[in-house]
N, C-alpha and C. Protein backbone atom coordinates (compact mmCIF):
# COMPACT_ATOMS: atom_id res chain seq x y z
N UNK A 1 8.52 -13.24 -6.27
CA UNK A 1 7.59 -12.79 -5.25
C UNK A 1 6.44 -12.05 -5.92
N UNK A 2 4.75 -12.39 -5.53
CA UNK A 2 3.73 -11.84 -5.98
C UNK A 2 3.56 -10.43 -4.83
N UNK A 3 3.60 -9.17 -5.18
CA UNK A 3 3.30 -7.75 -4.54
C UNK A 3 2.02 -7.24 -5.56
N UNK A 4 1.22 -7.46 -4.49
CA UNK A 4 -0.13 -6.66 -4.87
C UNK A 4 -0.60 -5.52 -3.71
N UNK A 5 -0.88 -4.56 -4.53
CA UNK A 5 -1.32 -3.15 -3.96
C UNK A 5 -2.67 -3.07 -3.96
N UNK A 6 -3.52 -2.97 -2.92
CA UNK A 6 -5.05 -2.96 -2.88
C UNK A 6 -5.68 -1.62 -2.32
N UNK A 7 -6.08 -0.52 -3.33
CA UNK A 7 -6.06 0.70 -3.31
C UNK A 7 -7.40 0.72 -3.36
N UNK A 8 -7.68 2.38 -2.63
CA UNK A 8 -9.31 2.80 -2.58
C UNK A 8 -9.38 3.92 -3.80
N UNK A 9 -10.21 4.02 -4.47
CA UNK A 9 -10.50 4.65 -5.60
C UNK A 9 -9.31 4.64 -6.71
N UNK A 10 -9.50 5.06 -8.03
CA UNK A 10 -9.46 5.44 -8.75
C UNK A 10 -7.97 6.70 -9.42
N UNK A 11 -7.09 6.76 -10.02
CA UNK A 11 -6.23 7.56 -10.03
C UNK A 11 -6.61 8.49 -11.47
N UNK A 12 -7.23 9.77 -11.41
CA UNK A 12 -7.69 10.46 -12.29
C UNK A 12 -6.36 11.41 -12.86
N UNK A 13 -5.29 11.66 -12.46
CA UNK A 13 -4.44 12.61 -12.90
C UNK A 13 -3.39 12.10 -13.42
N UNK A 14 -3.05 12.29 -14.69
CA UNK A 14 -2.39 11.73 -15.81
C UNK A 14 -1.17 11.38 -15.43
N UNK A 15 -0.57 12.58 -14.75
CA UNK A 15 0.90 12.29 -13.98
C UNK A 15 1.09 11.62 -13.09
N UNK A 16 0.08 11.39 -12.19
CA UNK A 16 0.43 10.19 -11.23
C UNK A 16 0.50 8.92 -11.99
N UNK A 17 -0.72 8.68 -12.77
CA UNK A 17 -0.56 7.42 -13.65
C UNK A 17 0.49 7.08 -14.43
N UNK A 18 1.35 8.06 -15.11
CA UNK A 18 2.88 7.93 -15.68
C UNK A 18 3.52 7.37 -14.61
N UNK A 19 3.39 7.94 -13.14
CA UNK A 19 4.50 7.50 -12.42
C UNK A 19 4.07 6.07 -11.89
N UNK A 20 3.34 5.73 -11.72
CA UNK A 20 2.70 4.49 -11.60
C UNK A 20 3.06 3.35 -12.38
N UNK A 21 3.23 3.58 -13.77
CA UNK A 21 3.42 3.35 -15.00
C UNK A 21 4.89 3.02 -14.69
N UNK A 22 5.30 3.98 -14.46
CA UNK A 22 7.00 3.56 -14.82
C UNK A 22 7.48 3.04 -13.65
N UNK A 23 6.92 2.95 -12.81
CA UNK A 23 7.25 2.16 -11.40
C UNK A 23 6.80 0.52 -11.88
N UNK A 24 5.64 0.50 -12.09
CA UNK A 24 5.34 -0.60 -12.05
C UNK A 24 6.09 -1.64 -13.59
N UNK A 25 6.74 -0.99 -15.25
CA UNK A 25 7.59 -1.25 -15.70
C UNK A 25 8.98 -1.56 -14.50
N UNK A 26 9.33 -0.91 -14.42
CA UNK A 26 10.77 -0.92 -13.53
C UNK A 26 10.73 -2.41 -12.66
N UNK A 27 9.64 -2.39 -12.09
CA UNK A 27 9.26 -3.25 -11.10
C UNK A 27 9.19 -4.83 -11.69
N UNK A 28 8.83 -4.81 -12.75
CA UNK A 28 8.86 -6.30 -13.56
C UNK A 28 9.93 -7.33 -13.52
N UNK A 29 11.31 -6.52 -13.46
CA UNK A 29 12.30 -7.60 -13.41
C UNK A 29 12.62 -8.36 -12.01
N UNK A 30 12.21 -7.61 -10.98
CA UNK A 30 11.90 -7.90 -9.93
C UNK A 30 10.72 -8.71 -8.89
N UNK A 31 9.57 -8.87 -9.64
CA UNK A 31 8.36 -9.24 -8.60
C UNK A 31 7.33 -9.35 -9.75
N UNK A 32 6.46 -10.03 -9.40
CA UNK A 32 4.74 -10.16 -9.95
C UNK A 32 3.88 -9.15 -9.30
N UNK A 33 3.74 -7.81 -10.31
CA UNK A 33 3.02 -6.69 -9.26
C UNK A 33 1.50 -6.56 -10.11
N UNK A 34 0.57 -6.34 -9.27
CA UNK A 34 -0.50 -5.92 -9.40
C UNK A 34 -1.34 -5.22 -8.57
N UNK A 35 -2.35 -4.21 -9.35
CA UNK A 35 -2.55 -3.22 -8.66
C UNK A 35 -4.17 -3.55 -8.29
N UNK A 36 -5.24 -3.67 -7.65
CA UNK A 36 -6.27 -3.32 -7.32
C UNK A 36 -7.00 -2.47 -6.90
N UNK A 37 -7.88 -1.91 -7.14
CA UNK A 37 -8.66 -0.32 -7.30
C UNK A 37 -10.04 -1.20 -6.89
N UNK A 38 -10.06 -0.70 -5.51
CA UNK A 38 -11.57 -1.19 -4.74
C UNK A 38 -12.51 0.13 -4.94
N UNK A 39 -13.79 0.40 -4.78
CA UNK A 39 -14.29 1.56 -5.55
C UNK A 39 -14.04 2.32 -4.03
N UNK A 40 -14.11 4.03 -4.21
CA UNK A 40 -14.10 4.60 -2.95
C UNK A 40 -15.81 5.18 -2.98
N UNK A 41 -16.28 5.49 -1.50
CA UNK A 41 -17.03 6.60 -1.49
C UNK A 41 -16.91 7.87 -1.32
N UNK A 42 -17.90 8.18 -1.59
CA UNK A 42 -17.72 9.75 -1.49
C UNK A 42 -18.46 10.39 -0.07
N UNK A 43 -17.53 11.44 0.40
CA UNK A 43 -17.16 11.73 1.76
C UNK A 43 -18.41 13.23 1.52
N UNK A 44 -19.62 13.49 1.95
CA UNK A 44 -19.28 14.65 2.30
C UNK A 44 -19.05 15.97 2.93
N UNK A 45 -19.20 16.92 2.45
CA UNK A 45 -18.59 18.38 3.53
C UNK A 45 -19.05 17.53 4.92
N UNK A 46 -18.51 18.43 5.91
CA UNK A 46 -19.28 18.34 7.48
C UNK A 46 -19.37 16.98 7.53
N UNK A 47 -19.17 15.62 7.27
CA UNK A 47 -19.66 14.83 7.45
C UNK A 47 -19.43 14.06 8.97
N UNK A 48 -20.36 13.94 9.45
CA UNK A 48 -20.60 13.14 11.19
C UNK A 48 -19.48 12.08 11.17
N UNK A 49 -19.36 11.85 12.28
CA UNK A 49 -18.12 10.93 12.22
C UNK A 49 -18.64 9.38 11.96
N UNK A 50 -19.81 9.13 12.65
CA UNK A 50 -20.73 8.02 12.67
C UNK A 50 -21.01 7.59 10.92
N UNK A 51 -21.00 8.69 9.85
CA UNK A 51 -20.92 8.48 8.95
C UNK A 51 -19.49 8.16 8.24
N UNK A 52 -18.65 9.21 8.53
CA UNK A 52 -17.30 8.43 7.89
C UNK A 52 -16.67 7.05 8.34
N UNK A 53 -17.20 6.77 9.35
CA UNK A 53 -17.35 4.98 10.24
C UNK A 53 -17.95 4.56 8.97
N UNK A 54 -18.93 4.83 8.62
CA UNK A 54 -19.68 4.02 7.90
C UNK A 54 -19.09 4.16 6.18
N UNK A 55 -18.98 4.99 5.79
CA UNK A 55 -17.84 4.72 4.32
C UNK A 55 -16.47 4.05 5.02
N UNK A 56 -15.98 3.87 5.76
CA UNK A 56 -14.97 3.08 6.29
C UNK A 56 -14.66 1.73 6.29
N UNK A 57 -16.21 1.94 6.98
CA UNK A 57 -16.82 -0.05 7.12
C UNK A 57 -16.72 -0.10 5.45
N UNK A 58 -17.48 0.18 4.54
CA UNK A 58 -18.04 0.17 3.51
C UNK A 58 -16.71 -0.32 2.90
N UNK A 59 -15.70 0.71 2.89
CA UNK A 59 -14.44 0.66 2.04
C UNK A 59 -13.27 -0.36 2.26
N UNK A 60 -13.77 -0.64 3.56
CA UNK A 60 -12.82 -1.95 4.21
C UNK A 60 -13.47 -3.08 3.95
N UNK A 61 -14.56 -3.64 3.61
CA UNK A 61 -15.41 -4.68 3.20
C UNK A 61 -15.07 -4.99 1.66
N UNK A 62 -15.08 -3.83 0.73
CA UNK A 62 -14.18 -4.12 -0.47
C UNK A 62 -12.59 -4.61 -0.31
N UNK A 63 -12.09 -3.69 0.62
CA UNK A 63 -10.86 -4.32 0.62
C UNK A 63 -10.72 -5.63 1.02
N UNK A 64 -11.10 -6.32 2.03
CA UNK A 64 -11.24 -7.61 2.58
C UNK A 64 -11.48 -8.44 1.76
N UNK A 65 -12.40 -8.27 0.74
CA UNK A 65 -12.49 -8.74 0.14
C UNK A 65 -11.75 -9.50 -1.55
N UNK A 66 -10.72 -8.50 -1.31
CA UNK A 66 -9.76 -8.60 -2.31
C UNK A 66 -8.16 -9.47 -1.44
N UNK A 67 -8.44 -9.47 -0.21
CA UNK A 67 -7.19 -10.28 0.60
C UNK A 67 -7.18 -11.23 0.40
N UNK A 68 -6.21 -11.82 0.04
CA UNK A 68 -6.04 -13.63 -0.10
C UNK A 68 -5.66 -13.91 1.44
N UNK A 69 -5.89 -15.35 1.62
CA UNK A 69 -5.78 -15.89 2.98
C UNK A 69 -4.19 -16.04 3.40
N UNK A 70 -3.63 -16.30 2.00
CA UNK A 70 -2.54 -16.93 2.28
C UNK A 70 -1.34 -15.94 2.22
N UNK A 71 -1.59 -14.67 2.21
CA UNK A 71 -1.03 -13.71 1.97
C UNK A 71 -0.56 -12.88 3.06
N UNK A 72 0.80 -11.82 2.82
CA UNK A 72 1.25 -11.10 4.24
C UNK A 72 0.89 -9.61 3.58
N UNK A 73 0.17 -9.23 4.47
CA UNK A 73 -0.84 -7.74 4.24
C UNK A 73 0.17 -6.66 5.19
N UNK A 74 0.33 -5.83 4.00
CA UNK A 74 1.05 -4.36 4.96
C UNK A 74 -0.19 -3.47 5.05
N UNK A 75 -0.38 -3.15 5.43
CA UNK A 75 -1.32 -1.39 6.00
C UNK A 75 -0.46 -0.60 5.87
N UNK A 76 -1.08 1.36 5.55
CA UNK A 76 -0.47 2.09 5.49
C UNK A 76 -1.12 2.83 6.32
N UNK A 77 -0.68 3.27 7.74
CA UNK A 77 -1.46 3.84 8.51
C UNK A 77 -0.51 4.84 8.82
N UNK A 78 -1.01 6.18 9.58
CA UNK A 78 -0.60 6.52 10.30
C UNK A 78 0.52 6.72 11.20
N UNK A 79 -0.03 5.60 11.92
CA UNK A 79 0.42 4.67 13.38
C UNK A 79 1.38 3.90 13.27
N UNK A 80 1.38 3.64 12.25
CA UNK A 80 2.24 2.06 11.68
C UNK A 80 3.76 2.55 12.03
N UNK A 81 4.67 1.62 12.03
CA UNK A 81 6.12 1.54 12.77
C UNK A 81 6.94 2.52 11.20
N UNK A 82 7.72 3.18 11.63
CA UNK A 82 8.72 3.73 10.77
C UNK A 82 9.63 2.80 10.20
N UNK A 83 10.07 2.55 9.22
CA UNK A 83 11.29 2.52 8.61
C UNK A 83 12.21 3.36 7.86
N UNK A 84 13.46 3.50 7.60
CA UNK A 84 13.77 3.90 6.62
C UNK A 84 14.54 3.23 5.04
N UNK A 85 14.98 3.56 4.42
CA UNK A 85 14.68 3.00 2.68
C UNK A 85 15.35 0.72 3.38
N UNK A 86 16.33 1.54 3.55
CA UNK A 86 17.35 -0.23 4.21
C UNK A 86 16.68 -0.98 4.70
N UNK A 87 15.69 -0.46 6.16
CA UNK A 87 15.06 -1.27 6.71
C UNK A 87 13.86 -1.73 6.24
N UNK A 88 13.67 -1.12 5.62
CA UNK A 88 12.53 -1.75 4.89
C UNK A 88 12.78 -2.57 3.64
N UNK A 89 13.82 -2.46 3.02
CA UNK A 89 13.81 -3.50 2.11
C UNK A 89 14.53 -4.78 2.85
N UNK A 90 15.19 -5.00 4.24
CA UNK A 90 15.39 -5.92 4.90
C UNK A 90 14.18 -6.48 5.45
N UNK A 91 13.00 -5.86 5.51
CA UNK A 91 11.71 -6.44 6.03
C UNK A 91 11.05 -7.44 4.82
N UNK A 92 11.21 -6.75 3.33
CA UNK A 92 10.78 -7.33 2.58
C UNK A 92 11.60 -8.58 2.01
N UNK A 93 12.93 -8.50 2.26
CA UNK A 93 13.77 -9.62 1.85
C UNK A 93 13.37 -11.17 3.10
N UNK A 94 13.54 -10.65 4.05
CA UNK A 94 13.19 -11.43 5.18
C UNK A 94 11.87 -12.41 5.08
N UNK A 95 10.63 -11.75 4.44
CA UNK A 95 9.75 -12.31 4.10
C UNK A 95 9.75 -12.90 3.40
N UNK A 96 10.29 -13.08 2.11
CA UNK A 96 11.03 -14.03 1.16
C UNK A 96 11.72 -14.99 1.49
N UNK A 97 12.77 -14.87 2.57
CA UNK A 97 13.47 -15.87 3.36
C UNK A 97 12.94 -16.85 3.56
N UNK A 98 11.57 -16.28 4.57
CA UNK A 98 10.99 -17.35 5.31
C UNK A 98 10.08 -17.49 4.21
N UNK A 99 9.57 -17.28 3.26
CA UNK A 99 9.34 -18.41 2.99
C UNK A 99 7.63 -17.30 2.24
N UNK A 100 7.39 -15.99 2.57
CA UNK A 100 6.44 -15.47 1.70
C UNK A 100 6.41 -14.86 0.25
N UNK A 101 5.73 -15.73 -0.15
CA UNK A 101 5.47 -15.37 -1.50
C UNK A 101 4.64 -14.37 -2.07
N UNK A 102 3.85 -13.58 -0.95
CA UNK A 102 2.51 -12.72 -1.56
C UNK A 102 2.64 -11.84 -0.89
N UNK A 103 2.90 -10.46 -0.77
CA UNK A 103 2.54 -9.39 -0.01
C UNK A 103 1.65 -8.48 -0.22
N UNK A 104 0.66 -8.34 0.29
CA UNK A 104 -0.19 -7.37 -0.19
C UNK A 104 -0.44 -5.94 0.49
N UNK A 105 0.22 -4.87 0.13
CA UNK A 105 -0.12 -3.51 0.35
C UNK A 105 -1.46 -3.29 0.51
N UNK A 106 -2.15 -2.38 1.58
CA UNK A 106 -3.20 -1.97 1.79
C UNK A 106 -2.87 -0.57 1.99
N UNK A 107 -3.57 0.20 0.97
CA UNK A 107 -3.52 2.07 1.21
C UNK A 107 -5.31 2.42 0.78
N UNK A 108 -5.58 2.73 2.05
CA UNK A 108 -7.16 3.09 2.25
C UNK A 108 -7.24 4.21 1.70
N UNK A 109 -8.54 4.99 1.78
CA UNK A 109 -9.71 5.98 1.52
C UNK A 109 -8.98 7.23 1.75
N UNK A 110 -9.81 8.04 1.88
CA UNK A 110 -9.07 9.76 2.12
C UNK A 110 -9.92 9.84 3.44
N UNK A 111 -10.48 8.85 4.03
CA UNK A 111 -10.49 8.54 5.80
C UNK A 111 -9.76 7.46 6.48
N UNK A 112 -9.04 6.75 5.98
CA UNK A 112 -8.28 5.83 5.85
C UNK A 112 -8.83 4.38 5.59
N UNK A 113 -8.70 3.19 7.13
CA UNK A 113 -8.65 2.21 6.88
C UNK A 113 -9.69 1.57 7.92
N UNK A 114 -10.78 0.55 7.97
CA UNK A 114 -11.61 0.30 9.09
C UNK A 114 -10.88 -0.92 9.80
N UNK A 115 -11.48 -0.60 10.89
CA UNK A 115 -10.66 -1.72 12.28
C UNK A 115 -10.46 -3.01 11.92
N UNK A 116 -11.52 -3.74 11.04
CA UNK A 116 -11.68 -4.80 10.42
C UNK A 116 -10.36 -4.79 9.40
N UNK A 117 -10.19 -3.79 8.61
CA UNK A 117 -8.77 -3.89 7.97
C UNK A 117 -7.42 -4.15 8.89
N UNK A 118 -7.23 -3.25 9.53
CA UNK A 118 -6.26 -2.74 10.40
C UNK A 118 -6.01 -4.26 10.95
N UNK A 119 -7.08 -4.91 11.39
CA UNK A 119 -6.93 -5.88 12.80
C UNK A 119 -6.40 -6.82 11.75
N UNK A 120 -6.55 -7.27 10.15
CA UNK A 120 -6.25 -8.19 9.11
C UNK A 120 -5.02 -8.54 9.24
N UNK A 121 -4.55 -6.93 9.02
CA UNK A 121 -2.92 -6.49 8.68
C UNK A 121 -1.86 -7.00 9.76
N UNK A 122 -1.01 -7.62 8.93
CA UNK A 122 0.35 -8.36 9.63
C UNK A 122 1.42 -7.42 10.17
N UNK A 123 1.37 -6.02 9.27
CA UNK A 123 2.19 -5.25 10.01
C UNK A 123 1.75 -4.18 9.16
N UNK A 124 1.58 -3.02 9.96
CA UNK A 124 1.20 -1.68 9.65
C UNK A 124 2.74 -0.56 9.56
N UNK A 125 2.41 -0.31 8.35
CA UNK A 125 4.00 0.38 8.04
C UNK A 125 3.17 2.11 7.90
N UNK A 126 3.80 3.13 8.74
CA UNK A 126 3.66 4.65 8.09
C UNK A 126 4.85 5.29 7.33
N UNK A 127 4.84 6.01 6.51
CA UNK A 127 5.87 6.60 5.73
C UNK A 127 6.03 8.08 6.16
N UNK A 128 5.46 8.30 7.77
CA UNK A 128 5.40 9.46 7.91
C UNK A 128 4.13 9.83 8.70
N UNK A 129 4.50 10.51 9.80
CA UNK A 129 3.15 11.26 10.49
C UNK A 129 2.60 12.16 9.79
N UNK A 130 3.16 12.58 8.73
CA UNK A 130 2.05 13.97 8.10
C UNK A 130 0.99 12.96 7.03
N UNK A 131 0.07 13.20 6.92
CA UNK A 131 -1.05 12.67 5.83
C UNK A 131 -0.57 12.74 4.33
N UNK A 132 -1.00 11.87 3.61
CA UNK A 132 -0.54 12.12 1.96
C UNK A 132 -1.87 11.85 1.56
N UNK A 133 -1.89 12.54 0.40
CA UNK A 133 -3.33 12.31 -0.60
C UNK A 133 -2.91 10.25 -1.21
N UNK A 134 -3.91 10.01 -1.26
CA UNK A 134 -3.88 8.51 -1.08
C UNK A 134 -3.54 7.76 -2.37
N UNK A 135 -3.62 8.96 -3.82
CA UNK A 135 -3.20 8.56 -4.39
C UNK A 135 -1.91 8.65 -4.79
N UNK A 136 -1.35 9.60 -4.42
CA UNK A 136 -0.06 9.84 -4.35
C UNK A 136 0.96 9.00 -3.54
N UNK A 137 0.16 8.76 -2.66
CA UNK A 137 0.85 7.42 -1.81
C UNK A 137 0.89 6.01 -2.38
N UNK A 138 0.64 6.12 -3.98
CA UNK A 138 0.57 4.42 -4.59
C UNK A 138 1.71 4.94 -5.20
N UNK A 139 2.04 5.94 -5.51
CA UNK A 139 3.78 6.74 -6.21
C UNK A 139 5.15 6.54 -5.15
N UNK A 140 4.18 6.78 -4.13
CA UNK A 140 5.78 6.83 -2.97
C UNK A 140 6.08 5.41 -2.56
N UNK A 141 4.94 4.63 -2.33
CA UNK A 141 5.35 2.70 -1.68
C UNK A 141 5.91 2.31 -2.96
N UNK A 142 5.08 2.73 -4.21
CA UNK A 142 6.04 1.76 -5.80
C UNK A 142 7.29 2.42 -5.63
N UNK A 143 7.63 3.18 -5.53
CA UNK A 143 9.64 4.42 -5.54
C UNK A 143 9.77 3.00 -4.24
N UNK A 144 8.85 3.14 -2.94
CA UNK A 144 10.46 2.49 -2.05
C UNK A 144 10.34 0.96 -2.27
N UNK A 145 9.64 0.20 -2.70
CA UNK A 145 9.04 -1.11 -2.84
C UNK A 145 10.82 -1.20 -4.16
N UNK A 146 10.02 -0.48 -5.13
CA UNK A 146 11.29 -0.34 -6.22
C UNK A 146 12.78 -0.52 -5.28
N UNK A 147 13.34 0.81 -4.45
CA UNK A 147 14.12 0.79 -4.12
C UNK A 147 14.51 -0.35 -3.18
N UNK A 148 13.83 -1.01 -2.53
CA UNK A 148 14.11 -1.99 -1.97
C UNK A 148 14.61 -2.85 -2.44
N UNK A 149 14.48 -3.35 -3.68
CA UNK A 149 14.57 -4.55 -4.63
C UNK A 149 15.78 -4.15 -4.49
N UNK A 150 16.08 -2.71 -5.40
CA UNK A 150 17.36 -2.46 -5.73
C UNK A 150 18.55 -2.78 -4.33
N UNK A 151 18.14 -2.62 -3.28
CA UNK A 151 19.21 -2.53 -2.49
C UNK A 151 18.89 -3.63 -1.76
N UNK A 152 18.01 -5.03 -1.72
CA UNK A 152 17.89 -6.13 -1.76
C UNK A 152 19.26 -7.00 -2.75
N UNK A 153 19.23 -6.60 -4.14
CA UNK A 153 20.21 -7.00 -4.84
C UNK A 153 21.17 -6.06 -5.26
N UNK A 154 21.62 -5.32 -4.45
CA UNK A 154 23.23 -5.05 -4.53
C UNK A 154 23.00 -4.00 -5.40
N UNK A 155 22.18 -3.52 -6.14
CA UNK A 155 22.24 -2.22 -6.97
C UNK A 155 22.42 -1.12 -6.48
N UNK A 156 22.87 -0.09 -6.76
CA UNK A 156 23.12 1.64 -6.87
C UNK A 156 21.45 1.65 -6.83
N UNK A 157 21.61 2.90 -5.61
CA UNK A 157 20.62 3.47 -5.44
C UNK A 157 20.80 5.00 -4.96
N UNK A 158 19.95 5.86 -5.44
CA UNK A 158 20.05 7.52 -5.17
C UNK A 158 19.94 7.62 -2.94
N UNK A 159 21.29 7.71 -2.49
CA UNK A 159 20.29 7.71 -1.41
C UNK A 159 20.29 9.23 -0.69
């Protein structure tokens, strides 16, 4: 299975990139992973809402642009339906079943994701009503993406 992650900006802090790093090692025996880094804008102070619409649009037009047609797109919203570690790696096995080969993660901006994204997305998954810094959230989907595999194929997992 091809899992590609299509991220807004840039990961500047050394330790997230280790963990990134060793997720995405780990992840090899399991899947074809790749990561994409669409550029972000920059937000600022006070900014009107009419404007963060507009780095939105902006940031979702890169992303779109990185979607393959033939591909099943997760979103990380908000809103998106809960799982926990099981059910979600039964979502991802299932897709394999039938028959998908490409999944592509979508984790937007530090305003999130524009309607044009959202409306793309096959299913919008949240990991939680509280907000996460966005790069830190490419650390937590590689841990359960990882863990999924593992408990996809019968492995020990911390639960």
């Amino acid at each position: 299975m091809n899992i590609t992650l299509i991220t807004v900006g840039r990961i500047k802090e050394s330790y997230l990139r280790d963990a990134i790093a060793e997720y995405m090692k780990r992840l090899q025996k399991y899947c074809k992973l790749e990561i994409i880094e669409v550029a972000d804008e920059k937000t600022p102070d006070g900014a009107s809402f009419a404007l963060e619409e507009q780095i939105r649009q902006k940031e979702g037009e890169r992303i779109l642009k990185q979607i393959q047609d033939d591909a099943y797109v997760i979103t990380l919203e908000i809103q998106g339906k809960m799982y926990d570690s099981v059910a979600f790696a039964k979502e991802i096995e299932k897709k394999a079943i039938y028959g998908t080969s490409h999944i592509q993660f979508v984790i937007g901006g530090s305003l999130g994701l524009s309607k044009e994204v959202c409306s793309r997305s096959n299913l919008a998954v949240s990991f939680s009503r509280m907000t996460f810094p966005h790069q830190l959230m490419r650390v937590i989907l590689l841990e359960q993406i990882y863990r999924g595999f593992r408990i996809i194929n019968g492995e020990p997992y911390h639960k």
